[in-house]
Protein backbone atom coordinates (compact mmCIF):
# COMPACT_ATOMS: atom_id res chain seq x y z
CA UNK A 1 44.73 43.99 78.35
CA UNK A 2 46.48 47.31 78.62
CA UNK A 3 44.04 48.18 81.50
CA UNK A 4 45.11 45.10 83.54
CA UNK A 5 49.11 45.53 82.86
CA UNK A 6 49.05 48.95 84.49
CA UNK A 7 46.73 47.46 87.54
CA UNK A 8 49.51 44.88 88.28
CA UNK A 9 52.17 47.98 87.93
CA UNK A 10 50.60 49.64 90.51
CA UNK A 11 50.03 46.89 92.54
CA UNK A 12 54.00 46.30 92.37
CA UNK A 13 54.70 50.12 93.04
CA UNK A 14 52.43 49.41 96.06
CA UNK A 15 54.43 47.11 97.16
CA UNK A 16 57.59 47.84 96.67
CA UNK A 17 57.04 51.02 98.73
CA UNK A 18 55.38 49.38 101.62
CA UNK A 19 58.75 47.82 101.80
CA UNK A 20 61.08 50.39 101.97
CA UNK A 21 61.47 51.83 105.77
CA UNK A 22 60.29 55.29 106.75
CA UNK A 23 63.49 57.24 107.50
CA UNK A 24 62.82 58.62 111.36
CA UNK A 25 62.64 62.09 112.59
CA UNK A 26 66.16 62.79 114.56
CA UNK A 27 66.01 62.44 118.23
CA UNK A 28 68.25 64.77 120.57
CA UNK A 29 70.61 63.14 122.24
CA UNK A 30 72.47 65.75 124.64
CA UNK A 31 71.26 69.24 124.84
CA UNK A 32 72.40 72.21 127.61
CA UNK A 33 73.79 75.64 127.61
CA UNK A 34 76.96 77.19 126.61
CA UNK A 35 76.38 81.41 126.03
CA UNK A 36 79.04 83.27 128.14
CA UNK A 37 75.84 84.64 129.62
CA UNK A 38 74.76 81.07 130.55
CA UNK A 39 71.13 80.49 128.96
CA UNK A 40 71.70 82.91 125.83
CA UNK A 41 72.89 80.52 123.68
CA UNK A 42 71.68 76.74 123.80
CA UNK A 43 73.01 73.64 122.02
CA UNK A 44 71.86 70.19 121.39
CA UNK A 45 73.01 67.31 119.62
CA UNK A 46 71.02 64.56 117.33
CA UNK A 47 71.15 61.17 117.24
CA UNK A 48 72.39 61.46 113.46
CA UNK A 49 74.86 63.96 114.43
CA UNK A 50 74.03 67.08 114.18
CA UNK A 51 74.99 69.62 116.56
CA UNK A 52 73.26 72.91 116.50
CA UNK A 53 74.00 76.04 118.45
CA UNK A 54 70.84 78.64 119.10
CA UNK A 55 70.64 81.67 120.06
CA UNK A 56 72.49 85.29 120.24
CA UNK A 57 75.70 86.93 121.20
CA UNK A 58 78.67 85.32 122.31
CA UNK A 59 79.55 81.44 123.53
CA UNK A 60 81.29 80.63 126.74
CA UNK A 61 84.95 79.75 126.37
CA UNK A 62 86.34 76.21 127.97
CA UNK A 63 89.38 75.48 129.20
CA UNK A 64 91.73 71.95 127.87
CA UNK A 65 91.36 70.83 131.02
CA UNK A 66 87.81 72.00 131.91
CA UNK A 67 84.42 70.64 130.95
CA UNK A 68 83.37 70.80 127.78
CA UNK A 69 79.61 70.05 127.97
CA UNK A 70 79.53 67.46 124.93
CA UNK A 71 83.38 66.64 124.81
CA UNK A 72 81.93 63.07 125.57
CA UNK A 73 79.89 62.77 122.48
CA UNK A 74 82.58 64.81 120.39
CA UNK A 75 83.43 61.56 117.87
CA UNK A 76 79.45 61.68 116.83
CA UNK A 77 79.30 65.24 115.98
CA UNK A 78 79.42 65.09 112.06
CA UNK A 79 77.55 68.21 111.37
CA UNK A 80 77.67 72.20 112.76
CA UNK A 81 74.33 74.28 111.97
CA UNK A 82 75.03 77.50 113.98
CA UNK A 83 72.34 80.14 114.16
CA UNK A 84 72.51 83.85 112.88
CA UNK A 85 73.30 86.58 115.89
CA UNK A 86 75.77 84.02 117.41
CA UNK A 87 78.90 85.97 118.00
CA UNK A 88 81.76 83.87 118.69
CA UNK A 89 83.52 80.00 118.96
CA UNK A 90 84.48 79.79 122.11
CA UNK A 91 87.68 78.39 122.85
CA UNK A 92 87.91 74.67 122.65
CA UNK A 93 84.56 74.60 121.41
CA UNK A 94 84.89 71.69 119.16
CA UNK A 95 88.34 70.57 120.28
CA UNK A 96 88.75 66.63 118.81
CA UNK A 97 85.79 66.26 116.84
CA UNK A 98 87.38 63.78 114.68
CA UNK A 99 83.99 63.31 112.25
CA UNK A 100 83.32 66.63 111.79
CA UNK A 101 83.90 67.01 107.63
CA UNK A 102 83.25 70.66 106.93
CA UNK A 103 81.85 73.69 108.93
CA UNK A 104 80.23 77.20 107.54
CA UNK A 105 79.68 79.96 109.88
CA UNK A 106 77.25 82.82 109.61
CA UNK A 107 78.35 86.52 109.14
CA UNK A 108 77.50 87.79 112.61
CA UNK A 109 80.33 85.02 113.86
CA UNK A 110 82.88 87.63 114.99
CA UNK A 111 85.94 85.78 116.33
CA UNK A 112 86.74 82.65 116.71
CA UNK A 113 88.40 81.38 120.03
CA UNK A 114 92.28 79.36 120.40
CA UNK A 115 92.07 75.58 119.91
CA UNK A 116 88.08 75.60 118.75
CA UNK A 117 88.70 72.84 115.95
CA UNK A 118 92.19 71.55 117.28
CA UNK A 119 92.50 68.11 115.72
CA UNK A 120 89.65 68.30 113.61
CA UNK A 121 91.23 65.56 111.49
CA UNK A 122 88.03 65.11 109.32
CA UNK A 123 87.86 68.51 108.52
CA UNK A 124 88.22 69.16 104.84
CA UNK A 125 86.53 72.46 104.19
CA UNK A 126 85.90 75.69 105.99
CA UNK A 127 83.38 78.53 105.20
CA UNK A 128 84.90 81.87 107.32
CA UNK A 129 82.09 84.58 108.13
CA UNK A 130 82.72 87.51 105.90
CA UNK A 131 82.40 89.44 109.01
CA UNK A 132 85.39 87.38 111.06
CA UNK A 133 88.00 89.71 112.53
CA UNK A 134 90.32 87.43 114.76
CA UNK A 135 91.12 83.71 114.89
CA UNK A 136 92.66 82.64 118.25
CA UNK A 137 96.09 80.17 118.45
CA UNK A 138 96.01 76.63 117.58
CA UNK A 139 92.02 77.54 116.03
CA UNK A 140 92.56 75.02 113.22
CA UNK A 141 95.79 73.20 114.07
CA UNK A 142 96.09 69.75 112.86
CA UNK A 143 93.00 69.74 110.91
CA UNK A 144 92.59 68.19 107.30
CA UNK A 145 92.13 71.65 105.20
CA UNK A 146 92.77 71.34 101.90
CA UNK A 147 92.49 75.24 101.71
CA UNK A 148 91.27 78.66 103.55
CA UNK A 149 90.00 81.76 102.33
CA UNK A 150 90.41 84.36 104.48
CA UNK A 151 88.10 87.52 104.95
CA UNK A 152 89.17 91.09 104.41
CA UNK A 153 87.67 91.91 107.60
CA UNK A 154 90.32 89.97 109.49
CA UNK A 155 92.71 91.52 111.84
CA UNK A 156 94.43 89.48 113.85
CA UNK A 157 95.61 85.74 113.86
CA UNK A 158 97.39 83.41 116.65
CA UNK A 159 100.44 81.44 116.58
CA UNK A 160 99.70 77.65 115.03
CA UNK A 161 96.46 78.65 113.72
CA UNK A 162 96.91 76.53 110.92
CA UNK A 163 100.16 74.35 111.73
CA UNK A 164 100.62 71.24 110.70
CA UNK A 165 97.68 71.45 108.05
CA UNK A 166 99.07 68.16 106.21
CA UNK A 167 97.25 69.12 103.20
CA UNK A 168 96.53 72.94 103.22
CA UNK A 169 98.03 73.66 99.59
CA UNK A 170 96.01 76.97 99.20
CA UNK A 171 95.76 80.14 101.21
CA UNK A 172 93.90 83.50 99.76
CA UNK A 173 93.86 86.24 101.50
CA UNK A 174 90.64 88.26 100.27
CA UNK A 175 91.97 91.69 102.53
CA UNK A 176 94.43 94.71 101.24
CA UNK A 177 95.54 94.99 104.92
CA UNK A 178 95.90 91.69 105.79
CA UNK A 179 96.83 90.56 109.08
CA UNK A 180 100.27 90.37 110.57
CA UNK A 181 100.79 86.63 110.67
CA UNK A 182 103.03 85.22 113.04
CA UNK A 183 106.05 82.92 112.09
CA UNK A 184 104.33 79.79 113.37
CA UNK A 185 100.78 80.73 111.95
CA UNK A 186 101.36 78.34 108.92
CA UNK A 187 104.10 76.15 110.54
CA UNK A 188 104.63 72.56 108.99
CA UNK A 189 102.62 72.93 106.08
CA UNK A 190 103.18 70.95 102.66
CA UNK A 191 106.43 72.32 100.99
CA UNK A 192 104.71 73.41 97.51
CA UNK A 193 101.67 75.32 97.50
CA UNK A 194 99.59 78.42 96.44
CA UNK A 195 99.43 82.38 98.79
CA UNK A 196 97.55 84.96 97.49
CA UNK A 197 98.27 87.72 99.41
CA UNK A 198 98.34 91.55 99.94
CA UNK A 199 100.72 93.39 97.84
CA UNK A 200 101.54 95.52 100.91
CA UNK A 201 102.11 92.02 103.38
CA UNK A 202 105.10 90.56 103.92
CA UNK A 203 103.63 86.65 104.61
CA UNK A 204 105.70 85.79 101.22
CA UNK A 205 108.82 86.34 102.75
CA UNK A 206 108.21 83.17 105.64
CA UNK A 207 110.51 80.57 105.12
CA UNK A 208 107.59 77.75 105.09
CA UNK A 209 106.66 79.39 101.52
CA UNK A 210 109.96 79.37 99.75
CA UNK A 211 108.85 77.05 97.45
CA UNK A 212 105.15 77.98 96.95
CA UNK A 213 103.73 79.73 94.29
CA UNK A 214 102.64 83.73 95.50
CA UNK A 215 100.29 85.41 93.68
CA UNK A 216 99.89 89.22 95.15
CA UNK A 217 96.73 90.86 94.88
CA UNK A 218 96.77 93.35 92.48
CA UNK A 219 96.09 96.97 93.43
CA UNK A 220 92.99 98.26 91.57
CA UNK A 221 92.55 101.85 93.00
CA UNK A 222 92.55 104.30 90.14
CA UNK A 223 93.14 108.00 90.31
CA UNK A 224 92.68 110.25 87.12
CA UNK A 225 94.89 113.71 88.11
CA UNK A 226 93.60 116.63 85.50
CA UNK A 227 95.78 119.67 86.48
CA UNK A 228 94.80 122.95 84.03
CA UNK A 229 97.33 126.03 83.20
CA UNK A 230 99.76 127.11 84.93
CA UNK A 231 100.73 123.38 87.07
CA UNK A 232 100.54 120.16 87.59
CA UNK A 233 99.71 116.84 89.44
CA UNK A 234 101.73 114.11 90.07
CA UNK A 235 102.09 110.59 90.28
CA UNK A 236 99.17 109.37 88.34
CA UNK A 237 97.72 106.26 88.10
CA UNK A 238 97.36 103.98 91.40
CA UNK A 239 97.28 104.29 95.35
CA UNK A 240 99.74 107.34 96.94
CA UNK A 241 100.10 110.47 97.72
CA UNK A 242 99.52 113.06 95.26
CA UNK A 243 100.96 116.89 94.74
CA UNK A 244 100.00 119.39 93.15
CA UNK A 245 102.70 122.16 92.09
CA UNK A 246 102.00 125.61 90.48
CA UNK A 247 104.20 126.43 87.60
CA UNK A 248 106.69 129.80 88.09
CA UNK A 249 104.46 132.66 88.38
CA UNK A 250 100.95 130.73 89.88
CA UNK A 251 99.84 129.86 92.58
CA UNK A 252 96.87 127.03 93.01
CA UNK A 253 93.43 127.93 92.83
CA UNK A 254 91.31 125.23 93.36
CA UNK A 255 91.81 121.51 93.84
CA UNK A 256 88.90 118.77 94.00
CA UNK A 257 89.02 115.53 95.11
CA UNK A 258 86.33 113.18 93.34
CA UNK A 259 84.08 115.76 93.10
CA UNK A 260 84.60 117.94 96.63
CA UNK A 261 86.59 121.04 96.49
CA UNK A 262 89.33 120.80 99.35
CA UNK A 263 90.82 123.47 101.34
CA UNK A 264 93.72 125.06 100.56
CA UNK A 265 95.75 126.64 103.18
CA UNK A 266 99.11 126.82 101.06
CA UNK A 267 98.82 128.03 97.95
CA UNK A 268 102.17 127.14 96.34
CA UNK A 269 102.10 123.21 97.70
CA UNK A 270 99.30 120.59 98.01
CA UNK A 271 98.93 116.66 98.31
CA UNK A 272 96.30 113.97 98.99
CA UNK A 273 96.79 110.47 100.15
CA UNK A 274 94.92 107.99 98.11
CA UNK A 275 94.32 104.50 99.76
CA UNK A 276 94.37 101.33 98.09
CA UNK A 277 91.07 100.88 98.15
CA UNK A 278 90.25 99.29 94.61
CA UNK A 279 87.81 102.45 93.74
CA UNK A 280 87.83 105.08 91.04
CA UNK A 281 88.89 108.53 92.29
CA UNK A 282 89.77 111.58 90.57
CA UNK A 283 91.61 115.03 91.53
CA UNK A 284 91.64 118.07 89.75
CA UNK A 285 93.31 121.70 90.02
CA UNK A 286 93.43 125.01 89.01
CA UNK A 287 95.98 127.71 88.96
CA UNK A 288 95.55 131.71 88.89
CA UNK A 289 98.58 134.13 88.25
CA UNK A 290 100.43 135.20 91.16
CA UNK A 291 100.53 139.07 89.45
CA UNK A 292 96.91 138.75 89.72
CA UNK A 293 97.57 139.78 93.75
CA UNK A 294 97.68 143.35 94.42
CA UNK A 295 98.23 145.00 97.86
CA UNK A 296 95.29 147.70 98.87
CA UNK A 297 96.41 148.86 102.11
CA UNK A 298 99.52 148.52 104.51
CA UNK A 299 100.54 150.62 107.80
CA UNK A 300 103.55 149.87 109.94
CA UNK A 301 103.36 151.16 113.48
CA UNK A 302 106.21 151.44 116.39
CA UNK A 303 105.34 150.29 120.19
CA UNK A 304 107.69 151.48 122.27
CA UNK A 305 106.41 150.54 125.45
CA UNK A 306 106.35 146.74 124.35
CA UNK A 307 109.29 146.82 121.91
CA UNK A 308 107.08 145.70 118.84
CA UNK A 309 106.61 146.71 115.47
CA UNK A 310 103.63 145.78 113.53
CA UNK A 311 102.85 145.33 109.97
CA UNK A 312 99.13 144.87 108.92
CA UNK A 313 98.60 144.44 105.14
CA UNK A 314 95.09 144.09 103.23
CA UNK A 315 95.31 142.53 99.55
CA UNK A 316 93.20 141.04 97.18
CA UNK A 317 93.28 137.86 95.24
CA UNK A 318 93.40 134.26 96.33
CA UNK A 319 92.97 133.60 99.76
CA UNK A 320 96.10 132.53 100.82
CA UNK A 321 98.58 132.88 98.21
CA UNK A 322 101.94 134.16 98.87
CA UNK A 323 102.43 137.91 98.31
CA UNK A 324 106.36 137.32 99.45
CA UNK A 325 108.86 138.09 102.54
CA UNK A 326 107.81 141.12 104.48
CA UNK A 327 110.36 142.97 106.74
CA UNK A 328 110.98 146.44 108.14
CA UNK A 329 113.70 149.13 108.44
CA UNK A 330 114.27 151.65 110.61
CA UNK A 331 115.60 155.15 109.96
CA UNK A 332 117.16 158.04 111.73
CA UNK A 333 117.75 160.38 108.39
CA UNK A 334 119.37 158.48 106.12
CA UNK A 335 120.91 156.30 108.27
CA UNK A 336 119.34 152.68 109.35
CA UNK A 337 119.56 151.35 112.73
CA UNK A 338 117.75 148.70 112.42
CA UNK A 339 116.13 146.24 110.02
CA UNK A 340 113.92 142.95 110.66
CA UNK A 341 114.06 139.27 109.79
CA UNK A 342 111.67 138.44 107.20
CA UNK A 343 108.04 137.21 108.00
CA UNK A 344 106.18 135.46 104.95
CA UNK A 345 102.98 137.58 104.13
CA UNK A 346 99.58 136.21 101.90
CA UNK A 347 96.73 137.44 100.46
CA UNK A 348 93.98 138.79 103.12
CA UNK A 349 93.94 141.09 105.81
CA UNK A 350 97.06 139.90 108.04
CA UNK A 351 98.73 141.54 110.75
CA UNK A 352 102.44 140.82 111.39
CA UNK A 353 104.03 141.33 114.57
CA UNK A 354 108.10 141.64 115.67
CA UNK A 355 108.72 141.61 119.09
CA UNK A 356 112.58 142.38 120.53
CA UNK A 357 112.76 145.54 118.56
CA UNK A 358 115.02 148.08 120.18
CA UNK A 359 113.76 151.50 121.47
CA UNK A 360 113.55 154.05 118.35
CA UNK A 361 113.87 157.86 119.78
CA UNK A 362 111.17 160.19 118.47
CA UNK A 363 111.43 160.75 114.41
CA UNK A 364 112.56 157.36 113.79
CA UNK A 365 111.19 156.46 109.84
CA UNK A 366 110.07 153.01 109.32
CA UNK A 367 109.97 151.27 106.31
CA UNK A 368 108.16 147.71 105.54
CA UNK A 369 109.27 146.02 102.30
CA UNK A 370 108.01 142.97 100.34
CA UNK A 371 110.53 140.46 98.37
CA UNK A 372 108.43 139.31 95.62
CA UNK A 373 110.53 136.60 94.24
CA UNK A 374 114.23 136.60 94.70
CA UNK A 375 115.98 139.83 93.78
CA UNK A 376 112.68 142.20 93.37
CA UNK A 377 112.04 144.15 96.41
CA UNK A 378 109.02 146.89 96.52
CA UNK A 379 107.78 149.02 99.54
CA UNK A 380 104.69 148.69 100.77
CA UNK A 381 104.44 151.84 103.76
CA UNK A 382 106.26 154.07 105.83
CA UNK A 383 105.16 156.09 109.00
CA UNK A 384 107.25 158.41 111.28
CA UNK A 385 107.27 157.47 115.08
CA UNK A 386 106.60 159.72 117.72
CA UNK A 387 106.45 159.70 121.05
């Protein structure tokens, strides 16, 4: 009994799939090319709608009033499948595909051209390449978008990319350096809505978004700024330019920036820009004493012939920390005739050269000084000129 009720259960199974039709393979419909190099990229388009573009590099761009190769099959085109290494949307691409629902695009899509999904009016949803980096006028205008996300990789938008989006409610901008967006980028848009935006962009301040809710990305670039004895760093925290300052009596030693020691060519001043970049970065500097400089050897010579005086100073300690203002007198006896303006020495073998000094007669004493600090003043040679 139980053998015959499972015979006439596959009999019925039989027959209940010998009536249900075999769904057919999809037949092309229209097919050509459209590359901007002619043949490099192909399309075609099924009898069930489906529209797929092959091939590499970029398409060819049409014109409104020019020929659009399946602009007379446009209303059947319900589906997009474009292949990876395809560059661009050409303009007007898709221009009034009215049954078109939603689109995604692969990474290597790099721009896409003015009008290519003008009155899309089925269009609901829209996947941007994360690659994308400009979006021509009028690209989406008058579509059905309910909302966009926009890649940080994008640069540069048209005018009326996305006017008169009836129901575009939410806009995210994924980018720190978001593009500059035109005034009639996101014309004619519902009144209430949602931007998230760049902190550093200045879309919020549009009129068409007075009444929408902004959300500005947050900034999550972190800097830790260790400074040891005898300075400091400052801000700390976030993005910005950072200094670092020796205390009275130092002069910086060393600073790193995650990890890399830097060059430092002033040794009483020092800043780094950090980016927003939403990484972790750290800085960190030593200090030395700036008594820890002494001065080894220093001549001062007379050239009468060219009217210069010249000052050349060896010291040790930190490569280029301030010793102090160098200058030089000159003597006849006790009397001076002349004396210098002030020339700003540092550790290492310098020389320091005054031109415009006046002719000295044979005898002449000269004198070179250092300021270290405000009010103490050492000598640091003398010679006698002669002829």
């Amino acid at each position: 009994m139980k053998s015959s009720k499972f015979l006439s259960l596959l009999l019925a199974l039989a027959m209940a799939l010998s009536i249900v039709p075999l769904t057919a393979n999809a037949a092309v419909i229209a097919s050509g090319s459209c590359g901007a190099e002619c043949d490099n990229i192909t399309w075609s388009l099924d009898d069930q709608g489906t529209f797929t573009l092959s091939g590499s590099g970029a398409m060819e761009d049409y014109t409104w009033d020019g020929y659009v190769p399946w602009y007379s099959q446009r209303s059947s085109v319900k589906r997009i499948d474009v292949s990876a290494g395809i560059t661009s949307i050409g303009d007007y691409a898709f221009y009034y595909c009215t049954a078109l629902p939603q689109v995604t695009l692969p990474d290597s899509v790099t721009s896409i051209g003015h009008d290519a999904f003008y009155y899309c009016t089925g269009l609901t949803q829209i996947t941007l390449p994360g690659g994308l980096t400009s979006i021509g006028y009028c690209a989406f205008q008058q579509t059905n978008l309910t909302q966009i996300t926009l890649p940080a990789s994008l640069s540069s938008m048209g005018n009326n990319v996305f006017s008169y989006c009836a129901n575009l409610r939410l806009i995210i901008f994924l980018g720190k350096n978001a593009p500059a967006v035109a005034a009639y980028t996101f014309a004619n848009l519902p009144t209430t809505g949602e931007i998230v935006y760049p902190d550093t962009n200045k879309i919020s301040e549009l009129s068409q978004f007075a009444n929408w809710t902004k959300t500005p990305i947050p900034d999550l670039t972190t800097v830790t700024a260790n400074a040891g004895n005898g300075g400091s760093i400052t801000p700390s925290g976030g993005a910005g330019t950072y200094t670092v300052t020796p205390d009275s009596g130092f002069v910086i030693s060393q600073v790193f920036v995650d990890g890399a020691e830097m060059t430092v060519n002033d040794r009483s001043a020092f800043t780094h820009t950090f980016a927003s970049d939403d990484k972790a970065h750290s800085m960190f500097a030593t200090f030395a004493s700036a008594a820890d400089t002494l001065v080894s050897l220093a001549t001062v010579s007379y050239d009468g012939a060219a009217g210069t005086v010249t000052v050349l100073i060896t010291s040790e300690g930190i490569s280029g920390t301030p010793i102090g203002n160098i200058f030089f007198a000159a003597y006849e006896g006790n009397k001076v005739v002349f004396v210098s303006g002030n020339k700003t020495a540092k550790v290492g073998t310098s020389t320091y050269t005054w031109t415009g000094v006046p002719e000295l007669s044979a005898g002449t004493k000269l004198k070179a000084y250092v300021w270290e600090g405000l009010d103490t003043l050492k000598p640091l040679c003398e010679s006698i000129y002669a002829e």
